[in-house]
Every structure is written in structure tokens, then in C-alpha cells.
N, C-alpha and C. Protein backbone atom coordinates (compact mmCIF):
# COMPACT_ATOMS: atom_id res chain seq x y z
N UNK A 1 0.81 -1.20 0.00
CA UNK A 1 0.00 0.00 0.00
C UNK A 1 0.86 1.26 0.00
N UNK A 2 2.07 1.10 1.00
CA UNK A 2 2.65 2.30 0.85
C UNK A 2 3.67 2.79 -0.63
N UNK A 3 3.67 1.78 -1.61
CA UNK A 3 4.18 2.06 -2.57
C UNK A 3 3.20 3.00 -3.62
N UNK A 4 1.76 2.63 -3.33
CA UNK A 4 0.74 2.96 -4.07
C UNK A 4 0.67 4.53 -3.62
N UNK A 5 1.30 5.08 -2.29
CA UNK A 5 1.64 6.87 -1.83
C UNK A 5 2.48 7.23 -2.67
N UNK A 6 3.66 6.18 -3.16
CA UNK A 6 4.60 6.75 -4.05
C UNK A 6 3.86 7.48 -5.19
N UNK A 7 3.08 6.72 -5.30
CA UNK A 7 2.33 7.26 -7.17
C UNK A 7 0.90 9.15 -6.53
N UNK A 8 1.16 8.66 -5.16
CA UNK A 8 -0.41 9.63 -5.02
C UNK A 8 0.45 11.41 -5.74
N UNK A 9 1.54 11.93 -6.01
CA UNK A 9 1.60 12.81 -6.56
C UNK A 9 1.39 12.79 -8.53
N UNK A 10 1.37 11.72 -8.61
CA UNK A 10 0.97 11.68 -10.40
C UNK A 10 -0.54 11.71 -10.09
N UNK A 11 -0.66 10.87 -9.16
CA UNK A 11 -2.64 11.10 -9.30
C UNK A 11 -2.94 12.34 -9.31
N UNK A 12 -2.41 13.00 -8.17
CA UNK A 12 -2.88 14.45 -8.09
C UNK A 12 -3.07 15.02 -9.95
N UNK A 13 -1.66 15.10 -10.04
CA UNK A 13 -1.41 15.51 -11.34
C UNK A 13 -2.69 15.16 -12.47
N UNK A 14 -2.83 14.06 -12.46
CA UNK A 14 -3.87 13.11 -13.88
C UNK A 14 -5.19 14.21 -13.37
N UNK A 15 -5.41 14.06 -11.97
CA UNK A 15 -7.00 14.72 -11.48
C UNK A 15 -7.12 16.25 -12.00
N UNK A 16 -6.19 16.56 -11.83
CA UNK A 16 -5.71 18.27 -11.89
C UNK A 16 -5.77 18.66 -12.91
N UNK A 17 -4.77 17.90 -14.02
CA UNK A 17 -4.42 17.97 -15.46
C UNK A 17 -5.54 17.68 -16.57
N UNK A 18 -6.74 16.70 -15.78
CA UNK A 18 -7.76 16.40 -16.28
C UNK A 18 -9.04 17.49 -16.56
N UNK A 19 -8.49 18.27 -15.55
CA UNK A 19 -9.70 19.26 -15.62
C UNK A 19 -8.76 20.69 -16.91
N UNK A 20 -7.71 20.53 -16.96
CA UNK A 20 -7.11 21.45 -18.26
C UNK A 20 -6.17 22.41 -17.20
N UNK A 21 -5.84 21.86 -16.66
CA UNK A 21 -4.80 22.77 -15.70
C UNK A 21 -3.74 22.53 -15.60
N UNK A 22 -2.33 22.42 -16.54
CA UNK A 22 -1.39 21.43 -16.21
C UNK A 22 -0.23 22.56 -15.33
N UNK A 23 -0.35 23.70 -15.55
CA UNK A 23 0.73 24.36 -14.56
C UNK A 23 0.37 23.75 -13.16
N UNK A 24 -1.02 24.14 -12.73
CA UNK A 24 -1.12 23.73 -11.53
C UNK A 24 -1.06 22.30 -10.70
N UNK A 25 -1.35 21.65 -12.01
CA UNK A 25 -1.53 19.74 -11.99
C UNK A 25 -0.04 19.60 -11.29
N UNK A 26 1.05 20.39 -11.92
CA UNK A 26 2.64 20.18 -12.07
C UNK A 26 2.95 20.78 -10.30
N UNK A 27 2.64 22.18 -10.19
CA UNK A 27 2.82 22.29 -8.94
C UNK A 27 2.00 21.32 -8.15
N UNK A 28 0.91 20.79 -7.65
CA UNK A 28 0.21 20.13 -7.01
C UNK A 28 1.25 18.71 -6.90
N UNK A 29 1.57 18.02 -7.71
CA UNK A 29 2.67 16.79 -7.92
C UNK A 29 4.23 17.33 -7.59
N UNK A 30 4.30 18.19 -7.45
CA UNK A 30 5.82 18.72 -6.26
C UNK A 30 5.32 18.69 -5.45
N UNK A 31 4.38 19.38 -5.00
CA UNK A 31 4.35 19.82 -3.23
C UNK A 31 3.77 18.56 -2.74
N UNK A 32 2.84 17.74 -3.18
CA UNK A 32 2.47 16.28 -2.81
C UNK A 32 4.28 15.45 -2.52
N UNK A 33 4.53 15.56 -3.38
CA UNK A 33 6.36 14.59 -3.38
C UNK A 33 7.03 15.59 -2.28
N UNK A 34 7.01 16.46 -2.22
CA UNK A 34 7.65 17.49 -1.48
C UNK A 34 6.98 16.93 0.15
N UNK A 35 5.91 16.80 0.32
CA UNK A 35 5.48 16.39 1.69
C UNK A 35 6.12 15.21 1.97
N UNK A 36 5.87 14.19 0.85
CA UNK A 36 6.22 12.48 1.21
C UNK A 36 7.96 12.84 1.62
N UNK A 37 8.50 13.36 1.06
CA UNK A 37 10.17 13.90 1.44
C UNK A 37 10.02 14.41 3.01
N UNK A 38 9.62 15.47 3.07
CA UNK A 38 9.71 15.80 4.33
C UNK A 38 8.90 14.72 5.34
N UNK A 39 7.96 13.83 5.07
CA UNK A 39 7.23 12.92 6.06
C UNK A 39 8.36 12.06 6.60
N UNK A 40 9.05 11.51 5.37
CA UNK A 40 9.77 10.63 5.65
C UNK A 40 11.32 10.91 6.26
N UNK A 41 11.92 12.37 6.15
CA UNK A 41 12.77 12.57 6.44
C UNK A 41 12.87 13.24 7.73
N UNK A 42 11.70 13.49 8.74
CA UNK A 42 11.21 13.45 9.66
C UNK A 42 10.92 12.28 10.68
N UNK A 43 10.67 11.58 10.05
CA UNK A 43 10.04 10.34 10.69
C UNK A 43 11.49 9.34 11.24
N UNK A 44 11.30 8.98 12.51
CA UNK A 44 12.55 8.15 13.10
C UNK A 44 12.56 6.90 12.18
N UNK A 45 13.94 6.78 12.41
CA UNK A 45 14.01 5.09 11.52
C UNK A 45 14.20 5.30 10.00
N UNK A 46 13.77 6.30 9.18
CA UNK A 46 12.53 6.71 8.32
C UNK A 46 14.19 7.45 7.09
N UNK A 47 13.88 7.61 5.53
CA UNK A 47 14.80 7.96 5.04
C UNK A 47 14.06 8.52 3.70
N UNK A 48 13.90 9.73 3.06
CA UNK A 48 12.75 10.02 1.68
C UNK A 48 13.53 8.32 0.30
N UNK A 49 12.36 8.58 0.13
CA UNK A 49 12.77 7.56 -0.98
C UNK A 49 12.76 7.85 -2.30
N UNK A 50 13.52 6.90 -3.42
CA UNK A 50 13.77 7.34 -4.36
C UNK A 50 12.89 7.89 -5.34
N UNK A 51 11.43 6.95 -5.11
CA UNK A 51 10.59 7.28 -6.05
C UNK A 51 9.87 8.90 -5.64
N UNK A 52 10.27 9.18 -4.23
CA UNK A 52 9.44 9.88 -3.80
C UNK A 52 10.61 11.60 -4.32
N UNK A 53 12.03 11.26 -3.97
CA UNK A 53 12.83 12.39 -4.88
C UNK A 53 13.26 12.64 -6.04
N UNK A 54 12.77 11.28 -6.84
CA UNK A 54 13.00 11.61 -8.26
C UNK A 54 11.75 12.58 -9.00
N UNK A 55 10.57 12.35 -8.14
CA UNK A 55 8.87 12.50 -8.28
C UNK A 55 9.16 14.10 -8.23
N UNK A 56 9.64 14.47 -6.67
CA UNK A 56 9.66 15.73 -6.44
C UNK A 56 10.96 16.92 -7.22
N UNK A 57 12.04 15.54 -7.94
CA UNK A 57 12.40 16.72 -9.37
C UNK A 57 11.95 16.66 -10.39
N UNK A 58 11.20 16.21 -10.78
CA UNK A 58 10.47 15.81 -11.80
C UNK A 58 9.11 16.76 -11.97
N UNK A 59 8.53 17.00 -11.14
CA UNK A 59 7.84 17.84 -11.35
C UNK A 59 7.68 19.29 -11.44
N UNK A 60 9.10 19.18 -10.11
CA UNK A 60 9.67 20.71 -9.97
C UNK A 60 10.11 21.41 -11.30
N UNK A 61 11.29 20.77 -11.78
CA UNK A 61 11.63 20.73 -13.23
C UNK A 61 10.94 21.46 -14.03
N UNK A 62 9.35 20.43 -14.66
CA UNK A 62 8.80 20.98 -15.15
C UNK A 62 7.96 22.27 -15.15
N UNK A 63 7.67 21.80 -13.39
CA UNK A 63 6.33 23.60 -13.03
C UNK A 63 7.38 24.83 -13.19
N UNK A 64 8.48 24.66 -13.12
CA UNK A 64 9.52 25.92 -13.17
C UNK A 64 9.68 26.29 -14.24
N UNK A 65 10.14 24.97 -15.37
CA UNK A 65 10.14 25.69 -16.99
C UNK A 65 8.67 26.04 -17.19
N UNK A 66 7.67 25.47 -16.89
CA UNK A 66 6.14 25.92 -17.64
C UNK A 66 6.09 27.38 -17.00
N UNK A 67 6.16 27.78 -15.34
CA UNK A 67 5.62 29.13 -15.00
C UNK A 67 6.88 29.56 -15.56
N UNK A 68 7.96 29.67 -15.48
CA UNK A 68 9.13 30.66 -15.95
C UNK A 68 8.66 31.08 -17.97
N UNK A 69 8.66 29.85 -18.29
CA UNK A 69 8.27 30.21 -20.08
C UNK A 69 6.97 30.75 -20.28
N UNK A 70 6.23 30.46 -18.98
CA UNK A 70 4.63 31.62 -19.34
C UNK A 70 4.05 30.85 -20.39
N UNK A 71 4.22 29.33 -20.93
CA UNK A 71 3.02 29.00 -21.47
C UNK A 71 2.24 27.99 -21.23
N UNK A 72 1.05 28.28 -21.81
CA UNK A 72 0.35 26.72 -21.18
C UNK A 72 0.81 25.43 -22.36
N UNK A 73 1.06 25.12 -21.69
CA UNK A 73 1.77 24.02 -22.67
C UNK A 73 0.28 22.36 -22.56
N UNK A 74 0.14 22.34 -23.55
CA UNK A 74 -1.03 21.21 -23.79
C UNK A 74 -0.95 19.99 -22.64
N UNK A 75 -2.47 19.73 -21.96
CA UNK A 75 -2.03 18.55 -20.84
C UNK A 75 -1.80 17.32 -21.58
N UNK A 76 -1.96 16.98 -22.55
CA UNK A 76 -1.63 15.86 -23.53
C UNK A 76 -0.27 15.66 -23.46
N UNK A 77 0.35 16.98 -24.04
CA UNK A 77 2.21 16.90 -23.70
C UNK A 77 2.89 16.93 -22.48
N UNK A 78 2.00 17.85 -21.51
CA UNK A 78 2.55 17.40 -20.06
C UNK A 78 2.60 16.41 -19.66
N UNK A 79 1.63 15.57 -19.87
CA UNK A 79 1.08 14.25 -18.90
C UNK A 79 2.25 13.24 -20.07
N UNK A 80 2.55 13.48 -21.01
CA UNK A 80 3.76 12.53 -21.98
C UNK A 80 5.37 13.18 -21.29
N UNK A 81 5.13 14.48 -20.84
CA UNK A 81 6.36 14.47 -20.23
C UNK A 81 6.57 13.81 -18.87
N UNK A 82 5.53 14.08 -18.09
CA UNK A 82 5.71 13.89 -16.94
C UNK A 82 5.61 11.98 -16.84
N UNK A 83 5.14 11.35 -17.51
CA UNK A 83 4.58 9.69 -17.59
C UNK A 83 6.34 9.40 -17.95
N UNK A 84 7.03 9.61 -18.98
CA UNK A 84 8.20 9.05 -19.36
C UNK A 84 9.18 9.71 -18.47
N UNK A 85 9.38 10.48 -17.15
CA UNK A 85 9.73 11.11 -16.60
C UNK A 85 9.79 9.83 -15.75
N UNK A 86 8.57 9.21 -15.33
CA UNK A 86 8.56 8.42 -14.17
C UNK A 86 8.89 7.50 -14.87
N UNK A 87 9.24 7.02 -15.75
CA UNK A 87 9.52 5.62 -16.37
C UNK A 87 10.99 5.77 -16.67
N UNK A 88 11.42 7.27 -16.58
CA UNK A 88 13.07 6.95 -16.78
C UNK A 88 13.51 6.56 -15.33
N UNK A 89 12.54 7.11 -14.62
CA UNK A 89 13.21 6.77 -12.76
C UNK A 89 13.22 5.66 -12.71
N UNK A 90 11.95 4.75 -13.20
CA UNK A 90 11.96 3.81 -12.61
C UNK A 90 12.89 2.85 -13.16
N UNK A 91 13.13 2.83 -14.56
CA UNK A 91 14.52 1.64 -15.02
C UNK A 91 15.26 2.35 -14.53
N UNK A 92 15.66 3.52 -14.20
CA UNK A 92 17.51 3.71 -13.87
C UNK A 92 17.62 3.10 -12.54
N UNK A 93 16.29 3.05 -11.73
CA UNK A 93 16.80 2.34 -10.69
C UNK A 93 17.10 0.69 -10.94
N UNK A 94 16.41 0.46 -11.77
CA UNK A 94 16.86 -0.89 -12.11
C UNK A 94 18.15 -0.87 -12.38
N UNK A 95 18.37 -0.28 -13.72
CA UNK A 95 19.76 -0.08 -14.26
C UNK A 95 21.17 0.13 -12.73
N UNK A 96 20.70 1.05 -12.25
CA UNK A 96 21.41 0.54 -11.00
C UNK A 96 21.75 -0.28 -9.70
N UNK A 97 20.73 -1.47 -10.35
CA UNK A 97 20.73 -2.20 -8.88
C UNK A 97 19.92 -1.76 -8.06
N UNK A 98 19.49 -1.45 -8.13
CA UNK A 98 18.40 -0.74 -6.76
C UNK A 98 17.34 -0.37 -7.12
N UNK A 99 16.54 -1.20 -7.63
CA UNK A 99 14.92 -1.21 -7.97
C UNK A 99 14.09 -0.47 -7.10
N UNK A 100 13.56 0.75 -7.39
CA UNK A 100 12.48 1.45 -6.60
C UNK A 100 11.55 0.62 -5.66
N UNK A 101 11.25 -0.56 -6.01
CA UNK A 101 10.20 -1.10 -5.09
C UNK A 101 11.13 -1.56 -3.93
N UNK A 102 12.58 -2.15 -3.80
CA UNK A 102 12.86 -2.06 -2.82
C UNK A 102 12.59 -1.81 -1.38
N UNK A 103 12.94 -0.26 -1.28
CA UNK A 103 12.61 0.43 -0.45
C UNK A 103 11.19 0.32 0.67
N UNK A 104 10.54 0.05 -0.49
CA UNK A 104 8.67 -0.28 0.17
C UNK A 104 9.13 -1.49 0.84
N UNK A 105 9.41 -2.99 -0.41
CA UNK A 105 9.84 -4.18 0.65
C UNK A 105 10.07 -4.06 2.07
N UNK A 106 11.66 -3.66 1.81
CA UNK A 106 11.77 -3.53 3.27
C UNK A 106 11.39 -2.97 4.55
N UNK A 107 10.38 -2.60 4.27
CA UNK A 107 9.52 -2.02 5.29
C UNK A 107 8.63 -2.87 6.17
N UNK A 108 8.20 -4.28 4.82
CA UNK A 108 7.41 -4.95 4.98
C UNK A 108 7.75 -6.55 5.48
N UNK A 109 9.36 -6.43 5.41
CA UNK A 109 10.03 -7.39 6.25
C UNK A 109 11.27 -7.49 7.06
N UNK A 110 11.45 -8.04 7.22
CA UNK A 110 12.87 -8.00 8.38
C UNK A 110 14.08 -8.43 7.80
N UNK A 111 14.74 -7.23 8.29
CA UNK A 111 16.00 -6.96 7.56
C UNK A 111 17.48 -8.23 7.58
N UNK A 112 16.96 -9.01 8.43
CA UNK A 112 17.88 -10.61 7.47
C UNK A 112 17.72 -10.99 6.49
N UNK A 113 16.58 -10.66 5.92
CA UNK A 113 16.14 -11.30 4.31
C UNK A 113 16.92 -9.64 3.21
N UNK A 114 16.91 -9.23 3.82
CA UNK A 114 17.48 -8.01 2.34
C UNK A 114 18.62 -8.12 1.81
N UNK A 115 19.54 -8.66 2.16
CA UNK A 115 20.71 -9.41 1.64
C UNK A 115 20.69 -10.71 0.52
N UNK A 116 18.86 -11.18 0.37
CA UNK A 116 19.14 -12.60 0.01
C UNK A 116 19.01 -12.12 -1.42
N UNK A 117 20.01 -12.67 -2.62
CA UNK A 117 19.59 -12.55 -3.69
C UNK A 117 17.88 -12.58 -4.60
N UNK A 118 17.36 -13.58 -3.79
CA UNK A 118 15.69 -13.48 -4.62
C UNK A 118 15.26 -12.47 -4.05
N UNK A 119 15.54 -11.88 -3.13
CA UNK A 119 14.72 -10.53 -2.64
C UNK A 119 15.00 -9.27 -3.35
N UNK A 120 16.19 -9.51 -3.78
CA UNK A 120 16.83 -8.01 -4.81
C UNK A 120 15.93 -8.48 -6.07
N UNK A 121 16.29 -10.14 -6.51
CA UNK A 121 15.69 -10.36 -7.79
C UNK A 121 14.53 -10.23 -7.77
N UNK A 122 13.67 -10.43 -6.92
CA UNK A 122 11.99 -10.27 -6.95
C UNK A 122 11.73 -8.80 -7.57
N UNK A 123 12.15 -7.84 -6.21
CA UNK A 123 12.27 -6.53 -6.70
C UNK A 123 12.96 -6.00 -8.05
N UNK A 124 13.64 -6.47 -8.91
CA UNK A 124 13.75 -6.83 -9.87
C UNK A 124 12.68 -6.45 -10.49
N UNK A 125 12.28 -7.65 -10.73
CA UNK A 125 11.04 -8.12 -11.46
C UNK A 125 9.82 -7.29 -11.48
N UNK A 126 9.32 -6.74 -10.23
CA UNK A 126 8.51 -6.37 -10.09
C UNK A 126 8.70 -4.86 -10.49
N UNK A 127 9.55 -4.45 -10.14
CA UNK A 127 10.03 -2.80 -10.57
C UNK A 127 9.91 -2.59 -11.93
N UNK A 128 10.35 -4.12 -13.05
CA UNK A 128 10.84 -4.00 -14.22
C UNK A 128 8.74 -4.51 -15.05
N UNK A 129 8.00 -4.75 -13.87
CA UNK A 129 6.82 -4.83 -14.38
C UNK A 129 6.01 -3.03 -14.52
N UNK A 130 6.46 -2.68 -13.36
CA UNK A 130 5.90 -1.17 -13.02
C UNK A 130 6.78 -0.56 -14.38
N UNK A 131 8.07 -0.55 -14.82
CA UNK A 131 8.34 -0.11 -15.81
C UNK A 131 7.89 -0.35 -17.20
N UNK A 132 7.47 -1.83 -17.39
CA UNK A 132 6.44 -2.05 -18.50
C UNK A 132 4.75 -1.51 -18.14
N UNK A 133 4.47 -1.40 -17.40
CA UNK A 133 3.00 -0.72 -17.42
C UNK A 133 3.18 1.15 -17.67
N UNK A 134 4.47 1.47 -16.97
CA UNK A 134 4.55 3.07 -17.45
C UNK A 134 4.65 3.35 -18.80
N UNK A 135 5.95 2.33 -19.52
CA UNK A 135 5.79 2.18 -21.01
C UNK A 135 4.39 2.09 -21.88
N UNK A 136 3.69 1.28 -21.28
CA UNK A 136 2.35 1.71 -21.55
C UNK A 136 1.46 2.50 -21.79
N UNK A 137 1.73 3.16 -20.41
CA UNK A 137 1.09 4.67 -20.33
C UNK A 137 1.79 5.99 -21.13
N UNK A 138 3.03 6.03 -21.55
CA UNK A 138 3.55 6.92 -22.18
C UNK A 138 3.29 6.23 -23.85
N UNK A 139 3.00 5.33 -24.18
CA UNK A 139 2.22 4.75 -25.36
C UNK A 139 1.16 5.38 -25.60
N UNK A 140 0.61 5.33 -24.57
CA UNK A 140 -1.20 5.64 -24.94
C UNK A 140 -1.08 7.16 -24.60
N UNK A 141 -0.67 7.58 -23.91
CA UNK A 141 -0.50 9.41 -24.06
C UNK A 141 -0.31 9.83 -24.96
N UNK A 142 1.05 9.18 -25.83
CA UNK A 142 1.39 9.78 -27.32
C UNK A 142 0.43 9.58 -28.54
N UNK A 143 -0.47 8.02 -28.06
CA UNK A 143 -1.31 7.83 -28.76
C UNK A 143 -2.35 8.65 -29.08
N UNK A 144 -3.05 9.33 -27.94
CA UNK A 144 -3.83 10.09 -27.57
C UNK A 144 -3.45 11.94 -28.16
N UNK A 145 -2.23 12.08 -28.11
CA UNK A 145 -1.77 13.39 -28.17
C UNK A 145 -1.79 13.50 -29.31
N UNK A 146 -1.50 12.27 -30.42
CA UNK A 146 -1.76 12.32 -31.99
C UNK A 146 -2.48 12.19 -32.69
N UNK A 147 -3.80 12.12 -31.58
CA UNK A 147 -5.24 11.92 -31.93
C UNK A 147 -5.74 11.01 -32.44
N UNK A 148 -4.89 9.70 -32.18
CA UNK A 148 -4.95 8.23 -32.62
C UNK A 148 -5.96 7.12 -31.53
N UNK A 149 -6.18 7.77 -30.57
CA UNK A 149 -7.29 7.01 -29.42
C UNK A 149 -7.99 7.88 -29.09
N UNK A 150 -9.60 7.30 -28.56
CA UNK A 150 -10.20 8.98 -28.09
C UNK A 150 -9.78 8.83 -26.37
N UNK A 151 -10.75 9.47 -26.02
CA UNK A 151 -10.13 9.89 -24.49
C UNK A 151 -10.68 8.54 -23.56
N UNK A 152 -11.49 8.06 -23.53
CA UNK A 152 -11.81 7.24 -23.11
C UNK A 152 -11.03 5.42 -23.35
N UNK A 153 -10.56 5.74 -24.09
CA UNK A 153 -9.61 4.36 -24.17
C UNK A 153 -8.22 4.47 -23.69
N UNK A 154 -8.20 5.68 -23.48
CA UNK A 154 -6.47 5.97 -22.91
C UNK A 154 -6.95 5.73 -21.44
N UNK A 155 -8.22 5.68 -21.05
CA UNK A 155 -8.60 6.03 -19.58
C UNK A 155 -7.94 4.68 -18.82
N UNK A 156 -8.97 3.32 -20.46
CA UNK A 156 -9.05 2.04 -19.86
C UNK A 156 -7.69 1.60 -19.95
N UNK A 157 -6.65 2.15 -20.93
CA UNK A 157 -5.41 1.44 -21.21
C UNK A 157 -4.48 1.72 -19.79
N UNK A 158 -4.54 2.66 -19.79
CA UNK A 158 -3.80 3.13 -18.47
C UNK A 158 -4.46 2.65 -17.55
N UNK A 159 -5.37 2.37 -16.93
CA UNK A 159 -5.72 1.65 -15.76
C UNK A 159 -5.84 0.05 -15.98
N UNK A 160 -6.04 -0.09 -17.17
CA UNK A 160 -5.51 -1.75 -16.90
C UNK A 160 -4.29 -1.83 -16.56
N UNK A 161 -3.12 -0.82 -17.51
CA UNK A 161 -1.87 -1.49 -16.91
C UNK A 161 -1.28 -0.97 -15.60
N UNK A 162 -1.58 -0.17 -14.78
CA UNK A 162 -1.65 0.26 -13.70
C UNK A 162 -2.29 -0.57 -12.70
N UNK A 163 -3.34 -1.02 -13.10
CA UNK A 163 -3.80 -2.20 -11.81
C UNK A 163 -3.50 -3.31 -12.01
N UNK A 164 -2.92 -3.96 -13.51
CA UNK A 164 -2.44 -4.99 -13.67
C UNK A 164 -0.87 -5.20 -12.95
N UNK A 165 -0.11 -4.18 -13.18
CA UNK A 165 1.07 -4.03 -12.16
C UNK A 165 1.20 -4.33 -10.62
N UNK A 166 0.10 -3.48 -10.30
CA UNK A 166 -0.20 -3.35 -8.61
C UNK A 166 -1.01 -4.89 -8.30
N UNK A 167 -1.60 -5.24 -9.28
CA UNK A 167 -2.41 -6.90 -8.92
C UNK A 167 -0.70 -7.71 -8.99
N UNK A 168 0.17 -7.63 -9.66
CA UNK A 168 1.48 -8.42 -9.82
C UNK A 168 2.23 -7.89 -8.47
N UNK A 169 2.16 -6.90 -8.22
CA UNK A 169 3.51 -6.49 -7.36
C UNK A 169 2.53 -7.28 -5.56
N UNK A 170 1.65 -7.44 -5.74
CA UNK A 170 0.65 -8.34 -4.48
C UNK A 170 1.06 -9.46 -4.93
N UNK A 171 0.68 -10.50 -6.10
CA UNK A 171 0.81 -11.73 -6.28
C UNK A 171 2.41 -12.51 -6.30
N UNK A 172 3.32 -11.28 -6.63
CA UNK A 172 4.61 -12.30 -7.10
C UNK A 172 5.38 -12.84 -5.82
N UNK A 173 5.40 -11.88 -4.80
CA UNK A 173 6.21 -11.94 -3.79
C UNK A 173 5.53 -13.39 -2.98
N UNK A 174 4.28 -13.46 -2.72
CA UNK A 174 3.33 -14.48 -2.56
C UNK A 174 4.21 -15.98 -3.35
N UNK A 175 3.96 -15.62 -4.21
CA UNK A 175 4.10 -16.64 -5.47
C UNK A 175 5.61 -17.32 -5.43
N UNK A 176 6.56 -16.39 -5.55
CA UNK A 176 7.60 -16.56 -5.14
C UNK A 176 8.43 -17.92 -3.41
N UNK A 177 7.48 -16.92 -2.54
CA UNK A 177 7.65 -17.74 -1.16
C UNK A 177 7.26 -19.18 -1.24
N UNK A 178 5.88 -19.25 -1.75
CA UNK A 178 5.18 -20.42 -2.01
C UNK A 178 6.33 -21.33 -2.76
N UNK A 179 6.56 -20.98 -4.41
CA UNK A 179 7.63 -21.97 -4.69
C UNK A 179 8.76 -22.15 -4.14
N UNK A 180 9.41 -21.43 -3.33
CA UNK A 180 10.48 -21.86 -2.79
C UNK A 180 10.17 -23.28 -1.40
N UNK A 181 8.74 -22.79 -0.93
CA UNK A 181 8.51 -23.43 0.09
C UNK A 181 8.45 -24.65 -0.62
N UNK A 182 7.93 -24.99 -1.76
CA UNK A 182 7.55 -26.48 -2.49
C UNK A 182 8.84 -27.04 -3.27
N UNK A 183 10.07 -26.21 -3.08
CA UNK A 183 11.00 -27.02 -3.42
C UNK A 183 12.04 -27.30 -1.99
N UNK A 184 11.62 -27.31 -0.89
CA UNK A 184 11.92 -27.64 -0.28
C UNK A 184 11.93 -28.81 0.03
């Protein structure tokens, strides 16, 4: 669940951006990432996480070039900048070893197991699923921006692969334990 906070500043954004507002959609998705930073960098034990500071330059970035250049720049092209924005975060963390979902894991278990190779590899996997469903979504944005889908099928494409991810990132870790337990 707490990985699903990681994403609550793009929601903001989609809700915001939906109504034709993307300067504000853009600020609203900083200061949302901007809180989860300070929650967590507050909080004992507690450290901001990657998805949550790549989120909060990522948006910053953009609300600074949009209010500094003074234009409204189309939410079609925002929401394609800001979607492949989160999809470069999320493979580079792959690319570096350190899969964004990580972080959530270990929250959710005890820290003898974070050393074990299937636990990096799971996260792996699952990070590199959240990166195929963003690919998705920056598909169907461009699709949409070229006037190749109407609005309503970008709605369903993006939320299938968005809940199809989040239904995987519940089932694998499950799935995973189980077979190891049966080759025991």
C-alpha cells in the first residue's frame, strides 16, 4: 500500500491535469512529493525515498520551466512528459541495482532477508513490471496526443496497466515464497 503513496503525486497531477490545468496539476505533484520527502525525512528510523525524490524533481523541473516560459503548454504533452519522466526513474533504478520497489519491501520485512539474492531479484522483477506498465502509459498518451485514441480508451489502457502491475507487485512476492517453500 505504501508504494501505491509513491504514485499519489501523479494522481494528483492526472486529477488536476484532467480538468485542463497542467501548470497547476505540475505544482500540485511537487508539493504532494515534497510532503512524502519531508514525512519521511522526519520520521525516526525513516529515510525520503527514491521514487518519492525523483517525483519531487520531476515535477519541480517541469512547473519551473512551464511558469518561468509563461506557457500553457497542452495537458496531452505534459502528462507525456511527466509519464516518461517516471519511467526513466523507474529503469535507472533498475539499471542501478536498486529497484524502486525495494525500499517499500523492506519495510514490509525483516531486515535478514534483504541481503538474500531473490529478494533483490523479486524486486527486480517487479520494478521492471511497473516499468512495463509506465511504457504503456507513455504509449497511450502519445497515442492520444496524436489523436490516434479517443479519451476514453487511454482512460481504460492506463488503468488496466496500472492495476495490472499493482495486482502483480501483491501476487509475485506471494508466489515466489510459495515456490520456494515447495522445493523444499
Amino acid at each position: 500500500m505504501k508504494l501505491i503513496l509513491g504514485f499519489l503525486p501523479f494522481l494528483a497531477f492526472a486529477l488536476i491535469s484532467a480538468a485542463g490545468y497542467s501548470k497547476l496539476a505540475l505544482l500540485a505533484g511537487a508539493v504532494i512529493a515534497g510532503v512524502g520527502i519531508v514525512r519521511d525525512a522526519t520520521s525516526p528510523g525513516k529515510k525520503p525515498k527514491t521514487l518519492e525524490v525523483g517525483t519531487f524533481i520531476l515535477f519541480s523541473a517541469l512547473a519551473i520551466v512551464a511558469w518561468l516560459a509563461g506557457v500553457d503548454l497542452s495537458v496531452a504533452l505534459v502528462r507525456i512528459c511527466v509519464d516518461a519522466g517516471l519511467l526513466v526513474i523507474v529503469l535507472a533504478t533498475i539499471a542501478i541495482g536498486r529497484p524502486f520497489t525495494l525500499e517499500y519491501a523492506k519495510e514490509r520485512i525483516s531486515p535478514s532477508q534483504w541481503t538474500h539474492a531473490s529478494f533483490v531479484e523479486t524486486n527486480k522483477v517487479i520494478s521492471g513490471v511497473w516499468g512495463a506498465a509506465f511504457a504503456v502509459v507513455v504509449a497511450a498518451d502519445m497515442a492520444f496526443w496524436r489523436h490516434a485514441i479517443p479519451v476514453h480508451s487511454i482512460a481504460i489502457i492506463i488503468g488496466g496497466a496500472l492495476y495490472a502491475a499493482y495486482r502483480f507487485t501483491n501476487w509475485y512476492p506471494r508466489h515466489k515464497r510459495e515456490q520456494a517453500v515447495s522445493q523444499r
